[in-house]
PDB file of N, CA and C in Angstrom:
ATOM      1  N   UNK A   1     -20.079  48.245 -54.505  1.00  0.00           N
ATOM      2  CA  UNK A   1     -20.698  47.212 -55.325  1.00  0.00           C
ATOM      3  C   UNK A   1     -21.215  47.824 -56.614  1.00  0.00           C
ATOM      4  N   UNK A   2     -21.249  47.025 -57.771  1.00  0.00           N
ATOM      5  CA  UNK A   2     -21.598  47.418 -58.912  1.00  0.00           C
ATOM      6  C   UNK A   2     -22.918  47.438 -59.074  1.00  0.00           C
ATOM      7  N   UNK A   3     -23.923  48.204 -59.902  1.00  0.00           N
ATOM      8  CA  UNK A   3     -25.428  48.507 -59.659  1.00  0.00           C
ATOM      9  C   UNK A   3     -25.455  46.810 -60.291  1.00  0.00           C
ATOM     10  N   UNK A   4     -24.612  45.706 -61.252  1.00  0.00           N
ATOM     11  CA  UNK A   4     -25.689  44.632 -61.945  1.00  0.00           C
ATOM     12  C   UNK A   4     -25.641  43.424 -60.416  1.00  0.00           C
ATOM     13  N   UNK A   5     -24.595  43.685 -59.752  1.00  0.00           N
ATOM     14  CA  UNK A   5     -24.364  43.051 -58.471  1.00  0.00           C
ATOM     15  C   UNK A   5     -25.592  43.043 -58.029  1.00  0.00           C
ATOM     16  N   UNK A   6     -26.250  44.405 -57.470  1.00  0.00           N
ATOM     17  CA  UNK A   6     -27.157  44.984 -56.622  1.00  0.00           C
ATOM     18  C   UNK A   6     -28.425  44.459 -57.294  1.00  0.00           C
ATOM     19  N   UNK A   7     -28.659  44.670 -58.165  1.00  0.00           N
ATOM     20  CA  UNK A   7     -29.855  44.106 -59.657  1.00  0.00           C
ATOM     21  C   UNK A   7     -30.073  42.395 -59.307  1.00  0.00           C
ATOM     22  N   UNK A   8     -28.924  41.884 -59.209  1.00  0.00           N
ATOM     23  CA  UNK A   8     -29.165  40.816 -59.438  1.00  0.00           C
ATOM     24  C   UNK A   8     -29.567  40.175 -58.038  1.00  0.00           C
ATOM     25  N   UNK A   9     -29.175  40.730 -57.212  1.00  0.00           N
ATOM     26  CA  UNK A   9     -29.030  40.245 -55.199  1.00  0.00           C
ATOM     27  C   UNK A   9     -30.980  40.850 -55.593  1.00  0.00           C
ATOM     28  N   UNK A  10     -31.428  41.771 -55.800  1.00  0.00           N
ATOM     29  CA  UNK A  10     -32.773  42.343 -55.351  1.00  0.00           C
ATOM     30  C   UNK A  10     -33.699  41.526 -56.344  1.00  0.00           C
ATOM     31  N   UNK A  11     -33.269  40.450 -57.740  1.00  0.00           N
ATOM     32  CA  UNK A  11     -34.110  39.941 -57.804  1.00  0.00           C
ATOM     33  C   UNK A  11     -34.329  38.184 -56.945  1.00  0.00           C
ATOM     34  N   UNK A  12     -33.455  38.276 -56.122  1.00  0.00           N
ATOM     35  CA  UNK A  12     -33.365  36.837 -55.502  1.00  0.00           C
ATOM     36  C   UNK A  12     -34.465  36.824 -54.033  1.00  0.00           C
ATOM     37  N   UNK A  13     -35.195  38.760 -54.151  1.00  0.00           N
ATOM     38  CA  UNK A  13     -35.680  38.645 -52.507  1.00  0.00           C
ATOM     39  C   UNK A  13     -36.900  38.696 -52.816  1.00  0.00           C
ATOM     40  N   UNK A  14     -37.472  38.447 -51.257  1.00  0.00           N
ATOM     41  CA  UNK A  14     -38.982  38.119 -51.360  1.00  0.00           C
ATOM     42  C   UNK A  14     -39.113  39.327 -51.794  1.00  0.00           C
ATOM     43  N   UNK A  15     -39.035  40.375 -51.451  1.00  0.00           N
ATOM     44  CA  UNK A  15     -39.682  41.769 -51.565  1.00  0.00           C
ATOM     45  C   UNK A  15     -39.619  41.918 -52.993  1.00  0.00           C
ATOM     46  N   UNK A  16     -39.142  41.677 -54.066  1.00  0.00           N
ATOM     47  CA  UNK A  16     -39.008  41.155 -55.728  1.00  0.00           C
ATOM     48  C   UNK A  16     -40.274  40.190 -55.990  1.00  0.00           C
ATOM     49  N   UNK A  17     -40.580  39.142 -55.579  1.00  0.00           N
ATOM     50  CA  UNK A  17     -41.408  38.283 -55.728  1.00  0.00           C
ATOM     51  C   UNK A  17     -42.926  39.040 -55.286  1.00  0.00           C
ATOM     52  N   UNK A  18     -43.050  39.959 -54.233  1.00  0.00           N
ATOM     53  CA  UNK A  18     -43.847  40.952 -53.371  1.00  0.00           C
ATOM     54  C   UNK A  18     -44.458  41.356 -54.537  1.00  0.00           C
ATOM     55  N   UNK A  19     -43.194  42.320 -55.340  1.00  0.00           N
ATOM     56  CA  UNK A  19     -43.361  43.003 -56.088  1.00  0.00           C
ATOM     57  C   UNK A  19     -44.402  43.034 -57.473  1.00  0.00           C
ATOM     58  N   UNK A  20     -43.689  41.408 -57.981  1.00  0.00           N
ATOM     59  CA  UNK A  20     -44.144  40.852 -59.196  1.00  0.00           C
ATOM     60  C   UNK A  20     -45.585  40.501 -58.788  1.00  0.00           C
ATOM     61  N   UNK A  21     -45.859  40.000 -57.701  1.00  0.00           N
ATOM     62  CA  UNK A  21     -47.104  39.752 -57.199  1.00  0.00           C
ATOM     63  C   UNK A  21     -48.224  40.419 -57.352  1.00  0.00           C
ATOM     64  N   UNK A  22     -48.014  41.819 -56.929  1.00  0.00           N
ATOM     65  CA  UNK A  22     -49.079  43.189 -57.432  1.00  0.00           C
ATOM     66  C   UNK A  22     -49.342  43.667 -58.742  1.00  0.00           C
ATOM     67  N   UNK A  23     -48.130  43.116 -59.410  1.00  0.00           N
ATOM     68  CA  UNK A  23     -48.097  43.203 -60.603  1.00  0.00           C
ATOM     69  C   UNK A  23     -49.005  42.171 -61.697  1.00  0.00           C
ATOM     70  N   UNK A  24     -49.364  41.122 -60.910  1.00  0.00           N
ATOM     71  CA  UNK A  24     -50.265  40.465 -61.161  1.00  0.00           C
ATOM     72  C   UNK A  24     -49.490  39.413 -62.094  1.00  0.00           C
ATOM     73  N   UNK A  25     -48.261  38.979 -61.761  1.00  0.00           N
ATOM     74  CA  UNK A  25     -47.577  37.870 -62.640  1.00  0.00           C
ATOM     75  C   UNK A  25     -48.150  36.430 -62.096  1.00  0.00           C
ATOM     76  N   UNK A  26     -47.724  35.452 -62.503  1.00  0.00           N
ATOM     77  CA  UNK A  26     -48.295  34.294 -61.737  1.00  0.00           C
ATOM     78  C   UNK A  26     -47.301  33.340 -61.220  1.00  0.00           C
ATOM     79  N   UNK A  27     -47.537  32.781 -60.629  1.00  0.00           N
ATOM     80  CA  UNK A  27     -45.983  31.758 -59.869  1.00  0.00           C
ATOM     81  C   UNK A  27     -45.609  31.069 -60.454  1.00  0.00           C
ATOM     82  N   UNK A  28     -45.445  30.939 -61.713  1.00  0.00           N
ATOM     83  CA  UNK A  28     -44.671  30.063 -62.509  1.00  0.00           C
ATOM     84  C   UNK A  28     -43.343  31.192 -63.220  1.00  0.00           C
ATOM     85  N   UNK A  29     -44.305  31.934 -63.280  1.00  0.00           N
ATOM     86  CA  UNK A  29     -43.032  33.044 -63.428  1.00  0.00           C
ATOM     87  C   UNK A  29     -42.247  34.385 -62.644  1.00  0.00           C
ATOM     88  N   UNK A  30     -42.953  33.857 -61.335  1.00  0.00           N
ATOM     89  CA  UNK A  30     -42.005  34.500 -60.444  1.00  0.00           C
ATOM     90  C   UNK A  30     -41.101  33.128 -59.861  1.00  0.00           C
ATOM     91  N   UNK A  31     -41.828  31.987 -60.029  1.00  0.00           N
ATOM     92  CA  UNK A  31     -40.116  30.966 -59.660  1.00  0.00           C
ATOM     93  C   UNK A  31     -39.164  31.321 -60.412  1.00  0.00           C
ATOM     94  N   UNK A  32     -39.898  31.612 -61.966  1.00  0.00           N
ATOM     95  CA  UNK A  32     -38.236  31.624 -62.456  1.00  0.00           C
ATOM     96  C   UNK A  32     -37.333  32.905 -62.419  1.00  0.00           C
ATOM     97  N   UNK A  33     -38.259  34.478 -62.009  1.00  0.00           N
ATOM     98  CA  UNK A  33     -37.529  35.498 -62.234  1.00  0.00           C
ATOM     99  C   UNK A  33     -36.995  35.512 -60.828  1.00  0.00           C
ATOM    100  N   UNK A  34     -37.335  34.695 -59.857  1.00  0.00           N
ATOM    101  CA  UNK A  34     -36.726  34.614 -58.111  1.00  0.00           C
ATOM    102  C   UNK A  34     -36.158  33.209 -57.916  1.00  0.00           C
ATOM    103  N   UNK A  35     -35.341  33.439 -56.730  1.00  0.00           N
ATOM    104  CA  UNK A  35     -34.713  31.513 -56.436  1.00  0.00           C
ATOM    105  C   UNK A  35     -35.798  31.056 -55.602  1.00  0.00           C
ATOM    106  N   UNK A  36     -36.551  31.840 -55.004  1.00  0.00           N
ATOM    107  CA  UNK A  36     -37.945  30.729 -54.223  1.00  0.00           C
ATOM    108  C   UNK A  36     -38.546  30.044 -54.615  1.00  0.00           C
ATOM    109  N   UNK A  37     -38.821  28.959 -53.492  1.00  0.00           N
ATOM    110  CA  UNK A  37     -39.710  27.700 -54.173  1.00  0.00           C
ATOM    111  C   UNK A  37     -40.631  27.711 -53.537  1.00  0.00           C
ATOM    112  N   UNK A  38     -41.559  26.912 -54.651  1.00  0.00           N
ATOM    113  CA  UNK A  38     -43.139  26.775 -54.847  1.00  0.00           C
ATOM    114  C   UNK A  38     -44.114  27.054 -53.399  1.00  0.00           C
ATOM    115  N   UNK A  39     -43.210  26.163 -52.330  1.00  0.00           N
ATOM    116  CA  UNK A  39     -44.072  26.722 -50.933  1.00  0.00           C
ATOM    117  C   UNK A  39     -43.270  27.909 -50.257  1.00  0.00           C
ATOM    118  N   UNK A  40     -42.540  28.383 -50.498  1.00  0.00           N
ATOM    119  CA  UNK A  40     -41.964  29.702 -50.069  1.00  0.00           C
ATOM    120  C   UNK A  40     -43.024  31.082 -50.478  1.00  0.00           C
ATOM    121  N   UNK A  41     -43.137  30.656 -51.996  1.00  0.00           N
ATOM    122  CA  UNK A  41     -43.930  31.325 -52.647  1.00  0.00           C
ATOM    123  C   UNK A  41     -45.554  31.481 -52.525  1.00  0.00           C
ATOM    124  N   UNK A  42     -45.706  30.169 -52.468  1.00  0.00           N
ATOM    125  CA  UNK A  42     -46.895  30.080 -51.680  1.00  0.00           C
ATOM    126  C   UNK A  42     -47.682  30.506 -50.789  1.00  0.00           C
ATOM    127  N   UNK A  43     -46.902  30.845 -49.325  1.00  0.00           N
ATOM    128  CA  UNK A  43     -47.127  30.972 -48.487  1.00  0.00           C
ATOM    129  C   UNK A  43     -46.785  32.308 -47.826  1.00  0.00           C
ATOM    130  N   UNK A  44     -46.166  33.067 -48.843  1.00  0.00           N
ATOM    131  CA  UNK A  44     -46.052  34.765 -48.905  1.00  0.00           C
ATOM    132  C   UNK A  44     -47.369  35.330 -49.607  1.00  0.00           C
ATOM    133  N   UNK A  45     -47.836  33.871 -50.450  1.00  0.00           N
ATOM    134  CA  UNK A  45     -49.103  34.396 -51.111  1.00  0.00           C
ATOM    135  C   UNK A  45     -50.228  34.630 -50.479  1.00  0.00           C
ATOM    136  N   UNK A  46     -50.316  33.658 -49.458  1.00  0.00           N
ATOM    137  CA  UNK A  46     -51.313  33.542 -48.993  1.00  0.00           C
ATOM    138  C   UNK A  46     -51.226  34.787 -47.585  1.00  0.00           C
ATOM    139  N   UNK A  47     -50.497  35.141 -47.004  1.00  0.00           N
ATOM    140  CA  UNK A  47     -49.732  36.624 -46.622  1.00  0.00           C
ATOM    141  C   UNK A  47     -50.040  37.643 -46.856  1.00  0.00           C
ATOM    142  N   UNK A  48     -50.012  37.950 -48.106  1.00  0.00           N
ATOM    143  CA  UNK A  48     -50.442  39.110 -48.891  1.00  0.00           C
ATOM    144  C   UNK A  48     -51.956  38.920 -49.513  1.00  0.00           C
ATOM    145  N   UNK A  49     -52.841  38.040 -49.499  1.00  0.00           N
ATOM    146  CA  UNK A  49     -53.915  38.074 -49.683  1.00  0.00           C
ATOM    147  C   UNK A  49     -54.991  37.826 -48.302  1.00  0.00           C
ATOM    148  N   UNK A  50     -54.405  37.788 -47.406  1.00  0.00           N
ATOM    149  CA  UNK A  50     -54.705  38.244 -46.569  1.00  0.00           C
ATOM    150  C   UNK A  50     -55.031  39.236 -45.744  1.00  0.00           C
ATOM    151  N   UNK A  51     -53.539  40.419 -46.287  1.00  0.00           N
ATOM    152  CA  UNK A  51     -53.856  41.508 -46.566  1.00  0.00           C
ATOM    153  C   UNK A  51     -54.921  42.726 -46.654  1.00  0.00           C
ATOM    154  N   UNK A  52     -55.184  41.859 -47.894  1.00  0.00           N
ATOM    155  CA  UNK A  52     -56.199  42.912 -48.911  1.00  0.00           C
ATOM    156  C   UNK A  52     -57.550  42.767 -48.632  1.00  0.00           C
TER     157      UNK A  52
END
């Protein structure tokens, strides 16, 4: 597989959205840099702030 193949499959996963998360982006713009929706997203959020 080609690395933009691979690039593009790793921004479609939660663990991408994980990512952007710590990074402190906000869910309007991890819907659009990921294909998850709003309660997908949501509810990984609430996941990881649980966490901490």
């Amino acid at each position: 597989m080609n690395d933009n193949y691979k690039d593009n499959r790793y921004k479609e996963t939660k663990e991408y959205a994980q990512e952007l998360f710590t990074k402190g982006v906000c869910m309007g713009e991890v819907m659009k840099k990921t294909r998850l929706t709003e309660d997908e997203i949501a509810h990984m959020r609430e996941k990881l702030d649980k966490e901490e």
